[in-house]
Protein backbone atom coordinates (compact mmCIF):
# COMPACT_ATOMS: atom_id res chain seq x y z
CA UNK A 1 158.71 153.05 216.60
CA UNK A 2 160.64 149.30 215.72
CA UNK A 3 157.27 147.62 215.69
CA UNK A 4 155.50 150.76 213.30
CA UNK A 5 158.63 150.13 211.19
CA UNK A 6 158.80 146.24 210.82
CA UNK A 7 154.83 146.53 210.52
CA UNK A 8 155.11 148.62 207.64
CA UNK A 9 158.62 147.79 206.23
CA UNK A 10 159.04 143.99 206.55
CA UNK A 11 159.15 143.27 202.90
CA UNK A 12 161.86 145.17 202.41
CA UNK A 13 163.64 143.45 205.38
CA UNK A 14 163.33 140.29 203.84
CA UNK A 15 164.69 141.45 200.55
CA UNK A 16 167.39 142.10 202.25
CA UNK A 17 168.20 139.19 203.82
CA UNK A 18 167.33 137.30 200.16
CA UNK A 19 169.72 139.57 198.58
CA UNK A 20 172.56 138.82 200.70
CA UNK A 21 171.77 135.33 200.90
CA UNK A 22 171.91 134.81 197.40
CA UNK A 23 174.90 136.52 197.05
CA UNK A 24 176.86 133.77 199.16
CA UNK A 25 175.05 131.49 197.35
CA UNK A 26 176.49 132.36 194.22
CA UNK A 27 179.81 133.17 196.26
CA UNK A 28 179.88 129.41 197.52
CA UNK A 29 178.97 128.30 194.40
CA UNK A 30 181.35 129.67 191.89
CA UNK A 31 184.30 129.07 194.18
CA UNK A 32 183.83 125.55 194.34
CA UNK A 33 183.13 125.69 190.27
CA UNK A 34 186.41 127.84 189.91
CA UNK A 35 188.44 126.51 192.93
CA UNK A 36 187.99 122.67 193.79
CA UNK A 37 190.76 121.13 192.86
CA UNK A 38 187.76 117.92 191.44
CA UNK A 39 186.70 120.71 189.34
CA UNK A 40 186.92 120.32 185.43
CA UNK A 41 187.32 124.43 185.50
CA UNK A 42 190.73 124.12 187.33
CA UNK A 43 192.00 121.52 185.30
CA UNK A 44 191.11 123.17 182.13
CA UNK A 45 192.26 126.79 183.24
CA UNK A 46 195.04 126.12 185.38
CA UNK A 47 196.04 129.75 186.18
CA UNK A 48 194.85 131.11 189.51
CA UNK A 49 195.00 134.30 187.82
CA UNK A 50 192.40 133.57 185.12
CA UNK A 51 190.23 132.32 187.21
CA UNK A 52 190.21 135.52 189.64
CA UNK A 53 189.50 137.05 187.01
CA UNK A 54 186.42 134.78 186.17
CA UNK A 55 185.52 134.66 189.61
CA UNK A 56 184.93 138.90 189.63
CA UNK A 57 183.08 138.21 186.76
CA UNK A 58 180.93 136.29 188.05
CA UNK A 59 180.44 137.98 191.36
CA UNK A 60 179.98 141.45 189.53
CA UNK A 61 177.16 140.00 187.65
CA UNK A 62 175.59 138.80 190.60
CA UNK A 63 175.91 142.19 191.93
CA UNK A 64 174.15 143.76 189.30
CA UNK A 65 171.38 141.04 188.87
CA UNK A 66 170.67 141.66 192.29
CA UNK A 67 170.27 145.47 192.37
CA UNK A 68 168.45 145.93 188.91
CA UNK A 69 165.96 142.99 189.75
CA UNK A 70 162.44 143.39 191.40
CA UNK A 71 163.46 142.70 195.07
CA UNK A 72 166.38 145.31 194.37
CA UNK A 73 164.99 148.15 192.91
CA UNK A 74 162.21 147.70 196.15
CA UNK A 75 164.92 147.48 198.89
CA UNK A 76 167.80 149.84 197.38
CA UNK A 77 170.14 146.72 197.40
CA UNK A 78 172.13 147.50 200.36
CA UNK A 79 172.93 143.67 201.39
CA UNK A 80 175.69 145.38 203.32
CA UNK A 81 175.73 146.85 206.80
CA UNK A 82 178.10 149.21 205.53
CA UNK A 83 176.39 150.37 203.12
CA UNK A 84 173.18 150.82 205.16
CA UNK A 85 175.26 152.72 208.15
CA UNK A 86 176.57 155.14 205.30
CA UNK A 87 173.07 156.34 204.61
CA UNK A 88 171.97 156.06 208.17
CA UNK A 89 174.96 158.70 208.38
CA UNK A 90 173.79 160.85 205.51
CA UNK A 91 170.21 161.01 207.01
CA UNK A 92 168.68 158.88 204.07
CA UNK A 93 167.72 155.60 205.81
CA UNK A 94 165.55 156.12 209.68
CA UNK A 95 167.35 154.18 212.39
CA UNK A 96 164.75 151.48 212.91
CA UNK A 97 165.16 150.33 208.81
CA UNK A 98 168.90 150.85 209.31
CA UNK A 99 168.67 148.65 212.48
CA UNK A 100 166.26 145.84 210.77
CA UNK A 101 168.58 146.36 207.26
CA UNK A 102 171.81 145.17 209.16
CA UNK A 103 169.96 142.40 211.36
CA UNK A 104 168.53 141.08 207.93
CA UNK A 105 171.84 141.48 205.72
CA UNK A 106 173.66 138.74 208.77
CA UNK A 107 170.47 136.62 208.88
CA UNK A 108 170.52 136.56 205.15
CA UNK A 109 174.09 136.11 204.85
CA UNK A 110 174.33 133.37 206.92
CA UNK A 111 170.93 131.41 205.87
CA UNK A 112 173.14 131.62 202.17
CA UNK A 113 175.91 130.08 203.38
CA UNK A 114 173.87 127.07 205.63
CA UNK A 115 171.99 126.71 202.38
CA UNK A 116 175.31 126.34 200.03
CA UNK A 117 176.77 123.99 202.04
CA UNK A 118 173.51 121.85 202.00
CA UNK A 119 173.85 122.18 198.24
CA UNK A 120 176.55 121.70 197.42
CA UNK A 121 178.03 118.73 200.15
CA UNK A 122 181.92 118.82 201.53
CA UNK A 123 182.86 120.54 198.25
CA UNK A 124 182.12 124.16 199.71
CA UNK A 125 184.06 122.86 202.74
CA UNK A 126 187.46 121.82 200.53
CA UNK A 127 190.03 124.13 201.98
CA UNK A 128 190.58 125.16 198.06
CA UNK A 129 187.02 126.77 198.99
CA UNK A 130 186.26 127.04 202.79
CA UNK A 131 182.87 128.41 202.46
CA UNK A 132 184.36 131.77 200.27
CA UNK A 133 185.90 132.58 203.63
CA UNK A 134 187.71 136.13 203.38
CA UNK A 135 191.14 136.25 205.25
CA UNK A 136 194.38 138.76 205.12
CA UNK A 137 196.37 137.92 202.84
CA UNK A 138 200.31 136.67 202.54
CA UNK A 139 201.30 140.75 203.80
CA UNK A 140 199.50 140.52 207.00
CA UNK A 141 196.68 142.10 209.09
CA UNK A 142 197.70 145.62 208.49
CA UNK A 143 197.82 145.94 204.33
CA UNK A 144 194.55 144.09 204.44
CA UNK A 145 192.72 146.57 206.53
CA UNK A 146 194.23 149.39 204.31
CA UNK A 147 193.27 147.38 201.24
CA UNK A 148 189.59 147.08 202.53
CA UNK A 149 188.79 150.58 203.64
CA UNK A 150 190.60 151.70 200.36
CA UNK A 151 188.47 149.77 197.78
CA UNK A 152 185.44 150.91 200.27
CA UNK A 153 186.20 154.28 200.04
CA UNK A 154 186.47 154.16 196.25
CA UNK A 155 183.53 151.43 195.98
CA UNK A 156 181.11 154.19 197.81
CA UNK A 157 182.50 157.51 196.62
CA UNK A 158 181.53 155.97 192.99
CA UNK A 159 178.00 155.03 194.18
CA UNK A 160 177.20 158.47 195.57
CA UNK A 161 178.54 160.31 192.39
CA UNK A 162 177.28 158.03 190.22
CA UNK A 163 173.61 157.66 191.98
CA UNK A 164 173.32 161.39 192.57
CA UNK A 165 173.99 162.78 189.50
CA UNK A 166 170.70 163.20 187.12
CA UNK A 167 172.59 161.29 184.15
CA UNK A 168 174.29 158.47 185.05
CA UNK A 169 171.92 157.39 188.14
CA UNK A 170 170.81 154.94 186.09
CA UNK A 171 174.24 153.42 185.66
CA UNK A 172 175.01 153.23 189.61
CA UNK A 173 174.24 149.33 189.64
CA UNK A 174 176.27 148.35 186.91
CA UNK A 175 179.60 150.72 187.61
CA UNK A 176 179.24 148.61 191.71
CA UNK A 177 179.13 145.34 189.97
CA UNK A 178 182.47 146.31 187.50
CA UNK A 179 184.31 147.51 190.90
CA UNK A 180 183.36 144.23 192.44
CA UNK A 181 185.04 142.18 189.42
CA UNK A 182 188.13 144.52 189.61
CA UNK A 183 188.89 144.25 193.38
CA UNK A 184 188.41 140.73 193.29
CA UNK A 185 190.67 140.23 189.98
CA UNK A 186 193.20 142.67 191.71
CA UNK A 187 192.60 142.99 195.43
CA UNK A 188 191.71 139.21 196.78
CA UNK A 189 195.21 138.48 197.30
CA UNK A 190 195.15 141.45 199.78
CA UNK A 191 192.04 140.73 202.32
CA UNK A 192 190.02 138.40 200.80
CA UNK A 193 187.69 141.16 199.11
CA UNK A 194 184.99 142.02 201.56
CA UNK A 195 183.62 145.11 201.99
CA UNK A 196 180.92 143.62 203.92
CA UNK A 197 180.75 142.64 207.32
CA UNK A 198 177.65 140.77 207.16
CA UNK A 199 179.39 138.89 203.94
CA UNK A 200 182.49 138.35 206.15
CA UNK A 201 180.53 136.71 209.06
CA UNK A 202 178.71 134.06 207.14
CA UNK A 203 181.88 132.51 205.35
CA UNK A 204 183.42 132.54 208.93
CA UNK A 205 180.02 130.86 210.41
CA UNK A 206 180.02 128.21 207.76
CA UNK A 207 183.73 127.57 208.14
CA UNK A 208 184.34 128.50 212.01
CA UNK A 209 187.04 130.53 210.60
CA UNK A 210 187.22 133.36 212.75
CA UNK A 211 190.80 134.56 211.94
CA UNK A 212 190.94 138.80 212.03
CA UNK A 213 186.88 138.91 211.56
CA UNK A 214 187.30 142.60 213.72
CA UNK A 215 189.42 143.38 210.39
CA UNK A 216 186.00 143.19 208.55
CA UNK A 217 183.61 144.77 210.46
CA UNK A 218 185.75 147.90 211.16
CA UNK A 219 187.65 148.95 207.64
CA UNK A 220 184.66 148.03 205.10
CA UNK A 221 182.67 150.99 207.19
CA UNK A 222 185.61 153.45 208.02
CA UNK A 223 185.68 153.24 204.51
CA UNK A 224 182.56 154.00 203.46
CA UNK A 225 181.39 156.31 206.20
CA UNK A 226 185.02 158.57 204.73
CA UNK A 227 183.62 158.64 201.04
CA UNK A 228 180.35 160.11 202.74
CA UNK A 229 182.04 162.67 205.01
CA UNK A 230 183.90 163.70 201.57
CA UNK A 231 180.68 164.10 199.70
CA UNK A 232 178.92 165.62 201.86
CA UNK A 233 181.76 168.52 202.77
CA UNK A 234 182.16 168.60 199.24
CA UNK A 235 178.88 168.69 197.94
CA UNK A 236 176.62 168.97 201.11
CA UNK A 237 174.65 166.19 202.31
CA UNK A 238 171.14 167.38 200.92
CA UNK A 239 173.16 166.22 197.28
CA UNK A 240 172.48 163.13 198.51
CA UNK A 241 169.00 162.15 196.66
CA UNK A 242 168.26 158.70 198.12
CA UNK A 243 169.22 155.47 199.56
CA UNK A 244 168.30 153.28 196.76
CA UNK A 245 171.23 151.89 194.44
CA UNK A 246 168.65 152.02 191.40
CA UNK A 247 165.71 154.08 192.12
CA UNK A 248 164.72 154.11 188.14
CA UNK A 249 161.64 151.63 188.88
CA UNK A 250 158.25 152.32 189.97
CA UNK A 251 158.87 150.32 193.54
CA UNK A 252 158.04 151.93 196.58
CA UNK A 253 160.59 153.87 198.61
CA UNK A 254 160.84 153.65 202.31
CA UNK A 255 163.86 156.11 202.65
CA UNK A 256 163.95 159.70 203.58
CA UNK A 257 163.45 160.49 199.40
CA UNK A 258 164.09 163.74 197.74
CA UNK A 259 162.81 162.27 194.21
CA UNK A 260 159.55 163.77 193.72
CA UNK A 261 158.03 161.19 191.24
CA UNK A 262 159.27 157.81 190.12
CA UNK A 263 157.75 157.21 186.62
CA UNK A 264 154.66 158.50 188.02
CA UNK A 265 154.77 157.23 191.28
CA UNK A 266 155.10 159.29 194.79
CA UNK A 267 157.60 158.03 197.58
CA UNK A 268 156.12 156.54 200.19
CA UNK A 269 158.34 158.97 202.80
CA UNK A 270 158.04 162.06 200.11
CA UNK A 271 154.08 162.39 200.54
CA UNK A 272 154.64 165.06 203.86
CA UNK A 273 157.29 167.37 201.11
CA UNK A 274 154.35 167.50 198.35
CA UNK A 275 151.95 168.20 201.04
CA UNK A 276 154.54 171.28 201.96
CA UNK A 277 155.05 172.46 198.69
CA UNK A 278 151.08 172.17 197.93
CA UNK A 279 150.77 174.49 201.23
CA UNK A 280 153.63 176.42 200.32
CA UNK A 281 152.44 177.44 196.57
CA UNK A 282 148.71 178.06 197.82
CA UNK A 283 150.61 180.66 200.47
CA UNK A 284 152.09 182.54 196.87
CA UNK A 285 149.31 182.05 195.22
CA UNK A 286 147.07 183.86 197.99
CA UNK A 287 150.11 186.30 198.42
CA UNK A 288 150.40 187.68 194.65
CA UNK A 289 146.64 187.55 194.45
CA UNK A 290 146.23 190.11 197.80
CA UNK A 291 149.16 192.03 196.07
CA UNK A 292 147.42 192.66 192.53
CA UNK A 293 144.36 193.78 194.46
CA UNK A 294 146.10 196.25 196.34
């Protein structure tokens, strides 16, 4: 069953590790850009403030360029092992993809950060920057772990609405990237602004920083996995149409799909429902035919 599913899915494994990994290139980039204290940026907008607010900017938009391009639209745009246990938990994503998703998201993650450094020198290592590390903030351990499975909860109950509803699916992408820019305009101070735990682990493998890492890898999915218990008693799990972030492409879909077509094009995992509902509406068909002749 893992080798049938890496046979058949490896592309999108590797998107996923590409996604991630340019994430935390961009993440290592822009903080050295906004955050080096060599930088002309810092000299020439000297409040930290500003340049949070810059800095969510430009992470948001990285976020959205991610899940709207190509490699996005064909891998859902996970790049987060939360995000892929949430849909493992609403039966969307099969537990070998889920299992390959979260291996690729740390591989990924990590392969960014390796590659940052090499780009960009000791700069990414300035402790101004420390390879975009995410830490608690000045209020402690505890208000950080609230802060993260908050802005989780909020950051996937959004997604779900958002993805699932017939008129603003199309929008899911772009409402992620704005909460990304908000928490980290608002929220950084708190916990660093994770979410991730893959994203978490390959700051802390570029800097060995290692300080409350647990922090990461247990409130980003508490989080998430309480927006989808929420949804789904409040709307029932089958609401849930897919795994995909943007699923208005004509990409292939390796999730457990309940979109029928996509611009003209079948998903990959639908193929055994139209098969049903072919059988199903011959069994009708036959049915009000015997009835008329009786």
């Amino acid at each position: 069953m893992l080798w049938a599913a890496l046979k058949n899915h490896w592309p999108e494994y590797l998107i996923e590790a590409a996604g991630l990994g340019c994430f935390m290139v961009s993440a290592c980039g822009f903080a050295v850009v906004l955050f080096h204290p060599a930088s002309p940026a810092v000299v020439a907008v000297p409040e930290v403030f500003v340049r949070r607010v810059l800095m969510g900017a430009a992470m948001g938009a990285t976020a959205v360029a991610i899940i709207y391009s190509p490699w996005g639209a064909r891998s859902g745009a996970h790049i987060n092992p939360a995000t892929t246990l949430t849909f493992l938990r609403l039966g969307k994503i099969r537990p070998p993809d889920a299992l390959f998703y979260t291996a690729a998201q740390f591989a990924g993650g990590v392969a960014g950060v390796l590659f940052a450094s090499a780009l960009l020198g000791a700069a990414v290592a300035a402790p101004e920057v420390n390879y975009a590390v995410t830490k608690p903030g000045a209020y402690g351990v505890g208000v950080a772990f609230a802060a993260e499975a908050v802005i989780s909860f909020v950051l996937m109950t959004v997604v779900l609405n958002v993805s699932n509803s017939r008129r603003l699916a199309r929008w899911t992408g772009l409402c992620a990237g704005a909460l990304v820019a908000l928490y980290i305009t608002v929220e950084d101070p708190l916990s660093g602004m994770s979410m991730n735990p893959a994203r978490s682990f390959s700051s802390a493998f570029g800097a060995r920083a290692w300080t409350a890492l647990w922090l990461y890898f247990t409130a980003p999915p508490l989080g998430m996995l309480a927006a989808a218990e929420t949804f789904a008693r409040t709307r029932g799990a089958r609401a849930v149409r897919c795994a995909k972030l943007n699923h208005e492409n004509t990409q292939r879909c390796i999730f457990n799909c309940d979109y029928k077509e996509v611009r003209g094009q079948r998903s990959e995992v639908s193929e055994d429902k139209y098969v049903e509902a072919g059988r199903a509406a011959s069994f009708e068909t036959a049915k009000l035919l015997l009835t008329s002749n009786l």
